[in-house]
PDB file of N, CA and C in Angstrom:
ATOM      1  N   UNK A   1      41.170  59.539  23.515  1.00  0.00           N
ATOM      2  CA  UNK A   1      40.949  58.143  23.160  1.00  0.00           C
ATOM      3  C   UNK A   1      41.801  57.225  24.033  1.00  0.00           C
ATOM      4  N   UNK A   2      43.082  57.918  24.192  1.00  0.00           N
ATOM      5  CA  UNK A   2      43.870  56.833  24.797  1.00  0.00           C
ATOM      6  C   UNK A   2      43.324  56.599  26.072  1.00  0.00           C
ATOM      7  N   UNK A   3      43.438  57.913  27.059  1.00  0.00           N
ATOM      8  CA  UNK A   3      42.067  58.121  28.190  1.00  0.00           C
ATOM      9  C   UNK A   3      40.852  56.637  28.505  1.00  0.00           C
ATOM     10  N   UNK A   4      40.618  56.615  27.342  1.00  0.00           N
ATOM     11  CA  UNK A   4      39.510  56.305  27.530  1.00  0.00           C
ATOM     12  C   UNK A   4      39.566  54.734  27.518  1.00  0.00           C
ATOM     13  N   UNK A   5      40.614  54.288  26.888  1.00  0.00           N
ATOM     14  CA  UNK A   5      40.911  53.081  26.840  1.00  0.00           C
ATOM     15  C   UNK A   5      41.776  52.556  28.265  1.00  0.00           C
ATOM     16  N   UNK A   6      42.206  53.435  28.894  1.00  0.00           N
ATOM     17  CA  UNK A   6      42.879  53.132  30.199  1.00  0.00           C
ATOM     18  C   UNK A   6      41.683  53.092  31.365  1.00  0.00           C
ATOM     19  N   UNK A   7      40.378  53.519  31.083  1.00  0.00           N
ATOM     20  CA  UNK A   7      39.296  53.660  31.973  1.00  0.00           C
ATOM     21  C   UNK A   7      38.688  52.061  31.546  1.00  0.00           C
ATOM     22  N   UNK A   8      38.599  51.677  30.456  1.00  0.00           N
ATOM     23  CA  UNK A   8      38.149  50.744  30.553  1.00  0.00           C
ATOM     24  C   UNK A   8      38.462  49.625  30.772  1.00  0.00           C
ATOM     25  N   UNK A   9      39.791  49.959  30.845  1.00  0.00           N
ATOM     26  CA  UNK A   9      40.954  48.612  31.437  1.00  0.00           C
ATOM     27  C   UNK A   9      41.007  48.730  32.446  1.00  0.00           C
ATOM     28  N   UNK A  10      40.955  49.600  33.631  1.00  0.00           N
ATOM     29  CA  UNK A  10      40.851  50.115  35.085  1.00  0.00           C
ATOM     30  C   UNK A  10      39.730  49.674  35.108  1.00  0.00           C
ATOM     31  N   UNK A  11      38.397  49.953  34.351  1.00  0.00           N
ATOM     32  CA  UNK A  11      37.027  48.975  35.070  1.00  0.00           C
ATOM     33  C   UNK A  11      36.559  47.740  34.779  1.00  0.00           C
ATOM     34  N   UNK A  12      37.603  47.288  33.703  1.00  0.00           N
ATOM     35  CA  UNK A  12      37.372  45.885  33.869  1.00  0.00           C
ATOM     36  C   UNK A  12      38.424  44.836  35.145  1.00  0.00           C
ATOM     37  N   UNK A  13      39.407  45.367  34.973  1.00  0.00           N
ATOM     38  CA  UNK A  13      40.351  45.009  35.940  1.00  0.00           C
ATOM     39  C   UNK A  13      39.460  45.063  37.706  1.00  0.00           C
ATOM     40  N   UNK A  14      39.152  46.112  37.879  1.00  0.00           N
ATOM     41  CA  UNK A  14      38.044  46.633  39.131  1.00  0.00           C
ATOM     42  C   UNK A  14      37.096  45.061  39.095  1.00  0.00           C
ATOM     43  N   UNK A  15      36.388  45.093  37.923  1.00  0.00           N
ATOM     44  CA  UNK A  15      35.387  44.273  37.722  1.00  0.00           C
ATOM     45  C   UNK A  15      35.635  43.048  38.235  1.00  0.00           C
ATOM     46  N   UNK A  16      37.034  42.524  37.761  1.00  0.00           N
ATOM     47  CA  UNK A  16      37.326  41.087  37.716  1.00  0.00           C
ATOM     48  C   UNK A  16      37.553  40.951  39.104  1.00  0.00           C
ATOM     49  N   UNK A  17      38.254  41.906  40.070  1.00  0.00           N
ATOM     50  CA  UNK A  17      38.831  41.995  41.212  1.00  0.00           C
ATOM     51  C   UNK A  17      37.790  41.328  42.431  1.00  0.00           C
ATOM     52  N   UNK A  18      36.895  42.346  42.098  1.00  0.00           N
ATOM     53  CA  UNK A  18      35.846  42.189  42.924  1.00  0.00           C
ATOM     54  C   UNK A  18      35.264  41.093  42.779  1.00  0.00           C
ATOM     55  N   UNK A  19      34.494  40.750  41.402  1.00  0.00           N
ATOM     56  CA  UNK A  19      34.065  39.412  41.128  1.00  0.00           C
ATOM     57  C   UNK A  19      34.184  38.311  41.874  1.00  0.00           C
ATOM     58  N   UNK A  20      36.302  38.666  42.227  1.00  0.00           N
ATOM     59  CA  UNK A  20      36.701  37.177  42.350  1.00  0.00           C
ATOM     60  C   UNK A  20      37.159  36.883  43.648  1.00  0.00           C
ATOM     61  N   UNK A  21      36.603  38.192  44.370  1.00  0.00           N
ATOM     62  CA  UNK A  21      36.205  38.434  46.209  1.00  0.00           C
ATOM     63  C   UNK A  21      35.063  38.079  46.406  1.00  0.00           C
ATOM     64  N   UNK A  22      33.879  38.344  46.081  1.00  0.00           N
ATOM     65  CA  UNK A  22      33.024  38.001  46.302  1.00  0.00           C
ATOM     66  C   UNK A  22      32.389  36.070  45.735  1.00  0.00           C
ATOM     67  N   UNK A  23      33.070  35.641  45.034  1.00  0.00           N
ATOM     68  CA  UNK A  23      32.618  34.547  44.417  1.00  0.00           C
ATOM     69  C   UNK A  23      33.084  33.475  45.596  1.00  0.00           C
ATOM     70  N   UNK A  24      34.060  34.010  46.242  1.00  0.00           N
ATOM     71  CA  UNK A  24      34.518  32.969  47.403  1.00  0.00           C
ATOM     72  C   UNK A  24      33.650  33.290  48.493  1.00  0.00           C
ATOM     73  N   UNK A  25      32.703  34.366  48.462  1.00  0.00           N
ATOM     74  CA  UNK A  25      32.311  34.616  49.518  1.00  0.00           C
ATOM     75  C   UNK A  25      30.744  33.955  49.552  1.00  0.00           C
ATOM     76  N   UNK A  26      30.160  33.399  48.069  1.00  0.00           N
ATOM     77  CA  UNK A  26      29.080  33.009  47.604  1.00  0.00           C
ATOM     78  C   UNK A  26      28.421  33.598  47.808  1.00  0.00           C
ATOM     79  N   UNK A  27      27.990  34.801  47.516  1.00  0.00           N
ATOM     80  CA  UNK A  27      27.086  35.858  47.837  1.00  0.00           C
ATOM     81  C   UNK A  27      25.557  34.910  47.205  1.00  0.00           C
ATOM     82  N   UNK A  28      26.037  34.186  46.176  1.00  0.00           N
ATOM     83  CA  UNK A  28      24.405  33.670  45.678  1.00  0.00           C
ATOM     84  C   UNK A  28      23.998  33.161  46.871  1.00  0.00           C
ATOM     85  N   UNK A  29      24.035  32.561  47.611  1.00  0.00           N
ATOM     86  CA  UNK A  29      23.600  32.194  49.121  1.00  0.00           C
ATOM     87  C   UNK A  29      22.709  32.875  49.851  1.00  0.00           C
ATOM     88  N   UNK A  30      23.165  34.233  49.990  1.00  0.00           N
ATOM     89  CA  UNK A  30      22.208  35.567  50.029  1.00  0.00           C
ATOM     90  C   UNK A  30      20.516  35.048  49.811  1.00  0.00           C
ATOM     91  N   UNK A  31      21.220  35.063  48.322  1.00  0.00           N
ATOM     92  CA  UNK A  31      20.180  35.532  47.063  1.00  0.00           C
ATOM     93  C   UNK A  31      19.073  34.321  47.463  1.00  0.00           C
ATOM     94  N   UNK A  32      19.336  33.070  47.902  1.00  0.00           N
ATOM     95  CA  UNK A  32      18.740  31.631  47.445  1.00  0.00           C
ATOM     96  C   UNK A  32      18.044  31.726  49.106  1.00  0.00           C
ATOM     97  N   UNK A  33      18.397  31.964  49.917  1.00  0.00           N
ATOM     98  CA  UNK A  33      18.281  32.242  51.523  1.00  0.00           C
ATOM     99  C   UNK A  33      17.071  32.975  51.399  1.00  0.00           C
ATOM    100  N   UNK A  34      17.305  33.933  50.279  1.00  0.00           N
ATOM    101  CA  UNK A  34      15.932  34.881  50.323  1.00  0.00           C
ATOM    102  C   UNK A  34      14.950  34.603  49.306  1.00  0.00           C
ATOM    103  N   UNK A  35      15.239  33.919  48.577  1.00  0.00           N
ATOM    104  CA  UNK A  35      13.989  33.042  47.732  1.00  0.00           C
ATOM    105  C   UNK A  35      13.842  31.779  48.473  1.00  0.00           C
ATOM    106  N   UNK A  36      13.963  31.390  49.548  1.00  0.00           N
ATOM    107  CA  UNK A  36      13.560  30.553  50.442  1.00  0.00           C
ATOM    108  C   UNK A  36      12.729  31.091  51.109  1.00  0.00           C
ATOM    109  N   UNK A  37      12.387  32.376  51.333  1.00  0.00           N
ATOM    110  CA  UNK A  37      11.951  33.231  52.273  1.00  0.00           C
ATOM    111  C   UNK A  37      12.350  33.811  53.504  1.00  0.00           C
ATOM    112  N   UNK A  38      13.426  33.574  53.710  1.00  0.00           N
ATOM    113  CA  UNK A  38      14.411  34.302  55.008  1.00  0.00           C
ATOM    114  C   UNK A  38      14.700  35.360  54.740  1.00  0.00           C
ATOM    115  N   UNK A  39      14.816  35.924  55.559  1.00  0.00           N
ATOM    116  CA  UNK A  39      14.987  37.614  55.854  1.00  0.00           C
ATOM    117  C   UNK A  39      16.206  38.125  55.381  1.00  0.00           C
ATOM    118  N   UNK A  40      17.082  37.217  55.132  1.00  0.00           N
ATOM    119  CA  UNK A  40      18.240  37.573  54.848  1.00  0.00           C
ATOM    120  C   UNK A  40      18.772  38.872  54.085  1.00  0.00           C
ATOM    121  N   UNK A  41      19.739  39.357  54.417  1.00  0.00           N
ATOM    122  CA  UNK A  41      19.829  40.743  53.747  1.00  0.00           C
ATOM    123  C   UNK A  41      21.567  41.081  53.299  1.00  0.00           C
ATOM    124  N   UNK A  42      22.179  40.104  53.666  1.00  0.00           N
ATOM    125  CA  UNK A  42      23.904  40.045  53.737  1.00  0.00           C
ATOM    126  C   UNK A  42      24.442  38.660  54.228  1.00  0.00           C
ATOM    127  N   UNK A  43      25.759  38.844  53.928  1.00  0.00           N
ATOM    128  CA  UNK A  43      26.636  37.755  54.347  1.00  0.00           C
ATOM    129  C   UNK A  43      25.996  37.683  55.991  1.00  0.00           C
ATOM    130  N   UNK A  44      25.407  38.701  56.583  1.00  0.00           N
ATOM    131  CA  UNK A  44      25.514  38.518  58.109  1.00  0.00           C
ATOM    132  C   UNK A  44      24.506  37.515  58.075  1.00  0.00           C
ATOM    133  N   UNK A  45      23.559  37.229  57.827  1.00  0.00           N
ATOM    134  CA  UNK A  45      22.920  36.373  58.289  1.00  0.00           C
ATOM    135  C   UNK A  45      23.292  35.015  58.970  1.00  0.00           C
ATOM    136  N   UNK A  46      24.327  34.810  58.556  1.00  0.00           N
ATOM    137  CA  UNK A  46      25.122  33.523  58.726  1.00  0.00           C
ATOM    138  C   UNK A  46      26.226  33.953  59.205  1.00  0.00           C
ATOM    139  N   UNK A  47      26.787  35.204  59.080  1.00  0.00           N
ATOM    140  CA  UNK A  47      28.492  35.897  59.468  1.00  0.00           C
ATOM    141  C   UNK A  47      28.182  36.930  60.362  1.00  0.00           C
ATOM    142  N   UNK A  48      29.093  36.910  61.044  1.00  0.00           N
ATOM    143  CA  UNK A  48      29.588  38.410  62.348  1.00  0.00           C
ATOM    144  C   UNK A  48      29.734  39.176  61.810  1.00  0.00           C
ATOM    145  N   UNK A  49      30.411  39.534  59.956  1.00  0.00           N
ATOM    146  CA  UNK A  49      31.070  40.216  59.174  1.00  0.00           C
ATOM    147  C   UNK A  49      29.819  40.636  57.606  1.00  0.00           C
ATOM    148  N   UNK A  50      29.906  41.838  56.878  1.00  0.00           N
ATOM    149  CA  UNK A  50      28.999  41.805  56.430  1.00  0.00           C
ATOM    150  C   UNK A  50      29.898  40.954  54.681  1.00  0.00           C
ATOM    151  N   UNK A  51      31.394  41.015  55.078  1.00  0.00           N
ATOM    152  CA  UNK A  51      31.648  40.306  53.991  1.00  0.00           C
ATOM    153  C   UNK A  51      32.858  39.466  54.624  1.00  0.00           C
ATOM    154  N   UNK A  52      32.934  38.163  54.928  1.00  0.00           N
ATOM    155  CA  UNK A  52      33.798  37.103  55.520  1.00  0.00           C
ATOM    156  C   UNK A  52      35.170  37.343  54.613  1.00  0.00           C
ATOM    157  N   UNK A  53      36.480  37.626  55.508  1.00  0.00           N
ATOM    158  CA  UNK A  53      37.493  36.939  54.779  1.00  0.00           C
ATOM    159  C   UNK A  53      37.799  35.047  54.405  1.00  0.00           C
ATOM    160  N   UNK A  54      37.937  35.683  53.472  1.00  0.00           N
ATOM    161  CA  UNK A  54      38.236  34.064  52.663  1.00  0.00           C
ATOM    162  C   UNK A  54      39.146  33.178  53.636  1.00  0.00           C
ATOM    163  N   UNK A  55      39.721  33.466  54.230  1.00  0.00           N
ATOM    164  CA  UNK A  55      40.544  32.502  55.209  1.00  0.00           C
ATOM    165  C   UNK A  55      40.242  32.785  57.030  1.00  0.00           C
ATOM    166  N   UNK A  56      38.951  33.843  56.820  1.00  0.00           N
ATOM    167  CA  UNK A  56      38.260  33.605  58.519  1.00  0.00           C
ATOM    168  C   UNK A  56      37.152  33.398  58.449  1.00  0.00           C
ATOM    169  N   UNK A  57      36.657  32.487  57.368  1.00  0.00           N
ATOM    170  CA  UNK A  57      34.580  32.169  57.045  1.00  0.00           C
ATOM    171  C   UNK A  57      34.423  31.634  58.644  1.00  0.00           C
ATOM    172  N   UNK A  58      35.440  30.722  58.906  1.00  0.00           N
ATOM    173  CA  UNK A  58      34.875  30.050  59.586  1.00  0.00           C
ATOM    174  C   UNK A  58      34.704  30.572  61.185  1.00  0.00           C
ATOM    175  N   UNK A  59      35.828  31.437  61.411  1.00  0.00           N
ATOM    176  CA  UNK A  59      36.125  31.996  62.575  1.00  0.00           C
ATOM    177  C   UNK A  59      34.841  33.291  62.731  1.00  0.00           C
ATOM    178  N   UNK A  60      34.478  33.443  61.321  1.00  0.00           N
ATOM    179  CA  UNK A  60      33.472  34.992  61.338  1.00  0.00           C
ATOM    180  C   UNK A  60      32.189  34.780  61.018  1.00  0.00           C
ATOM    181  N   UNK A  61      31.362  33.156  61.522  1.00  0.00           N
ATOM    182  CA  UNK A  61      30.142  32.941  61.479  1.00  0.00           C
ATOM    183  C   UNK A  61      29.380  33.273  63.025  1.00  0.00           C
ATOM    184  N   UNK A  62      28.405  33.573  62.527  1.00  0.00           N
ATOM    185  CA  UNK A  62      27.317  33.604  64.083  1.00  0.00           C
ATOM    186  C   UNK A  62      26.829  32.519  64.082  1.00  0.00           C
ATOM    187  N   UNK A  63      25.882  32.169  65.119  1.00  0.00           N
ATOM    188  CA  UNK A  63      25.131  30.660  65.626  1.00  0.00           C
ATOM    189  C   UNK A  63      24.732  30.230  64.252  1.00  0.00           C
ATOM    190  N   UNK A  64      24.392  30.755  63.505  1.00  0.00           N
ATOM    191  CA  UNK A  64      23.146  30.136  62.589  1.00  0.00           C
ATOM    192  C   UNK A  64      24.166  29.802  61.899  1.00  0.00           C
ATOM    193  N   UNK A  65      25.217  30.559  61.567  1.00  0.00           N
ATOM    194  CA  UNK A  65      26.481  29.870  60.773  1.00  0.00           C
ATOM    195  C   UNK A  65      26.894  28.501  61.343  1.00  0.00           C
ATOM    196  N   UNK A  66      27.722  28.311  62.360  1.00  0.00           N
ATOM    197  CA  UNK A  66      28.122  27.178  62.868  1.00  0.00           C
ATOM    198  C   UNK A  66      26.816  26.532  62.920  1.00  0.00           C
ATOM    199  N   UNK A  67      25.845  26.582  63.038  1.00  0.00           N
ATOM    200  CA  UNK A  67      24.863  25.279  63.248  1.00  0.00           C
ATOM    201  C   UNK A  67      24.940  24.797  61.831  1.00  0.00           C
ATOM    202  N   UNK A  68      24.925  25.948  60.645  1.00  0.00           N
ATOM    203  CA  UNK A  68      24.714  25.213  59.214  1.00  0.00           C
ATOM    204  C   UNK A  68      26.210  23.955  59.193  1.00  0.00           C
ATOM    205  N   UNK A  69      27.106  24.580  59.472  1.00  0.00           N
ATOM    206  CA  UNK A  69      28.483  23.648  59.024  1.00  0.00           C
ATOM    207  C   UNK A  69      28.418  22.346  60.357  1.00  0.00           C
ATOM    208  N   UNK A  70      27.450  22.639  61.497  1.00  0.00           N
ATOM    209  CA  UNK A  70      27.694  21.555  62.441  1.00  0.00           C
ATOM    210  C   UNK A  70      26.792  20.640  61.440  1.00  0.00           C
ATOM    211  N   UNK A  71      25.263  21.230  60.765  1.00  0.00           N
ATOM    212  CA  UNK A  71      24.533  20.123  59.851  1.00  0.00           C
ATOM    213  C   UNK A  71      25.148  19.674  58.940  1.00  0.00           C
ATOM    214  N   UNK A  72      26.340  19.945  58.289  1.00  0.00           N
ATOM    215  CA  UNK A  72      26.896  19.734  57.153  1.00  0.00           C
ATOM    216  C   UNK A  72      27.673  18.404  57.712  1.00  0.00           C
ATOM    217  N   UNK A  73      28.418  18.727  58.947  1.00  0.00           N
ATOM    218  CA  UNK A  73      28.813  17.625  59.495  1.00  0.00           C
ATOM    219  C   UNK A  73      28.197  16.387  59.883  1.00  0.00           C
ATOM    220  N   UNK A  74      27.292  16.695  60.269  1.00  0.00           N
ATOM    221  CA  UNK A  74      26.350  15.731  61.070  1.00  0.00           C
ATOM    222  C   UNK A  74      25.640  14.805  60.165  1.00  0.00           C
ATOM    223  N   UNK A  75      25.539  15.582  58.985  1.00  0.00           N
ATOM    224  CA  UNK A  75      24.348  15.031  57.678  1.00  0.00           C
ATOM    225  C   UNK A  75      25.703  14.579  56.687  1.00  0.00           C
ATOM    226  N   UNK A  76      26.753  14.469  56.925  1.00  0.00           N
ATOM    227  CA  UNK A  76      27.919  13.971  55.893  1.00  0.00           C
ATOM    228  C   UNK A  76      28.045  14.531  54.737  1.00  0.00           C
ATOM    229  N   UNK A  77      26.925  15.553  54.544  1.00  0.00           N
ATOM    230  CA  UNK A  77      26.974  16.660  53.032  1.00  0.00           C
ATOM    231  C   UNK A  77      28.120  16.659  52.327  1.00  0.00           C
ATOM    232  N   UNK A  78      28.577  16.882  51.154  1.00  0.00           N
ATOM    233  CA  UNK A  78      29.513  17.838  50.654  1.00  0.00           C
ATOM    234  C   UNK A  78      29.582  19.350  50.530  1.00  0.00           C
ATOM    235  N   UNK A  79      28.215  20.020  50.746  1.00  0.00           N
ATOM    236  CA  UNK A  79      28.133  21.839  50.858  1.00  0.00           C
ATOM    237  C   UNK A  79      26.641  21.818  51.405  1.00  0.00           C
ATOM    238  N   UNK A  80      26.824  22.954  52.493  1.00  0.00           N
ATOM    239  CA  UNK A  80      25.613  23.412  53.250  1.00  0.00           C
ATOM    240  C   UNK A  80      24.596  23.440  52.423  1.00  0.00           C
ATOM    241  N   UNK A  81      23.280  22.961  53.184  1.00  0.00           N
ATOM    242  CA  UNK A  81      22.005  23.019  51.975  1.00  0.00           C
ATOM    243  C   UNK A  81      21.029  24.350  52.670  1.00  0.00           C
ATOM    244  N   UNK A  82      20.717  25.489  52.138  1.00  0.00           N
ATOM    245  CA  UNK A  82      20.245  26.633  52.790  1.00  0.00           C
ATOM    246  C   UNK A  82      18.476  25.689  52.745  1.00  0.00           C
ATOM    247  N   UNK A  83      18.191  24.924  52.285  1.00  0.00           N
ATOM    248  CA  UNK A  83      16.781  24.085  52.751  1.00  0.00           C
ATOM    249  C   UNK A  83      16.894  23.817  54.412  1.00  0.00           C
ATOM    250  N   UNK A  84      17.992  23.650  54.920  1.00  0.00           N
ATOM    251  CA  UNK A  84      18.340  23.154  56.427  1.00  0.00           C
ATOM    252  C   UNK A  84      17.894  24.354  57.507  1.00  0.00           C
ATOM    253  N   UNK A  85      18.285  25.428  57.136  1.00  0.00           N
ATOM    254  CA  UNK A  85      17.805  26.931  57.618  1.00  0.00           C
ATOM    255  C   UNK A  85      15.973  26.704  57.924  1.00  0.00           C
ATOM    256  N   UNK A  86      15.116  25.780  57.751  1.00  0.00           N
ATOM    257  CA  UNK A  86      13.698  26.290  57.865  1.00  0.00           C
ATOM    258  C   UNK A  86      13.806  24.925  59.973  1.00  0.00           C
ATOM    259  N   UNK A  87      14.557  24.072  59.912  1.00  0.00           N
ATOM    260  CA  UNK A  87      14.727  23.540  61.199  1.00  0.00           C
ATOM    261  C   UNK A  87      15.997  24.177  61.878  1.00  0.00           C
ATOM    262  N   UNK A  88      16.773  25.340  61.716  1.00  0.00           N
ATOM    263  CA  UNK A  88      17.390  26.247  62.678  1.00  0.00           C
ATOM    264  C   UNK A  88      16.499  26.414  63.733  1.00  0.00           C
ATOM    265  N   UNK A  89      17.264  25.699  65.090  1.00  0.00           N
ATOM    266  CA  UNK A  89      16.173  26.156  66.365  1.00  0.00           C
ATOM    267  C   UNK A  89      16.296  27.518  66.990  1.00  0.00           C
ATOM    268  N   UNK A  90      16.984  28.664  66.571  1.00  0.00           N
ATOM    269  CA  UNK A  90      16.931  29.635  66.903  1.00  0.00           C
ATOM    270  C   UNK A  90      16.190  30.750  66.180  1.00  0.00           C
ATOM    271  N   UNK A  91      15.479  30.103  65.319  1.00  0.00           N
ATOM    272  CA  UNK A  91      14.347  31.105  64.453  1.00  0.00           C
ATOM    273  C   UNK A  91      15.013  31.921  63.570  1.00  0.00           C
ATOM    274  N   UNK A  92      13.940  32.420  62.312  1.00  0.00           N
ATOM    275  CA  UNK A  92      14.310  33.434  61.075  1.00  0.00           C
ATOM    276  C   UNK A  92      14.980  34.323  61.348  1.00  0.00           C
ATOM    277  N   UNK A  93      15.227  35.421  62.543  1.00  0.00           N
ATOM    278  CA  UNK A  93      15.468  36.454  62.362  1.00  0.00           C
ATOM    279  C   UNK A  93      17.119  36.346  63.623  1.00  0.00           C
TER     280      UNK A  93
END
């Protein structure tokens, strides 16, 4: 019993860990990229990396990355709009 209660404190602890790596990493982005219809399949679509450190997003984007944050700039946004991805001049894939 006791066992068993230390497993579930080890997988919630696990749980939260990860959670709260990935939530900076906005994985829903992914998700919304591909109910847009883009091919998307990972952080790479937008990253060099298949999961960005939290303090090198910016250093670990590919073209399609920096073009989103150059539109973010350009358009005065407050957060990238993955709607902007269908006028990327370097195409879906």
């Amino acid at each position: 019993m006791r066992n068993r209660n230390r497993l579930i404190v080890a997988a919630m602890l696990l749980g939260w860990s990860l959670g709260a790596a990935l939530g900076t990493a906005k994985p829903l982005w992914v998700k919304k990229a591909k109910d847009l219809g883009f091919p998307a399949q990972n952080c790479m679509y937008c990253h060099t990396v298949k999961i960005p450190a939290k303090d090198k997003v910016k250093e670990e984007m590919n073209d399609r990355g920096k073009w989103l944050v150059a539109e973010k700039e350009k358009r005065k946004a407050k957060e990238v709009d993955l709607m902007w991805l269908k006028e990327y001049p370097g195409g879906e894939k």
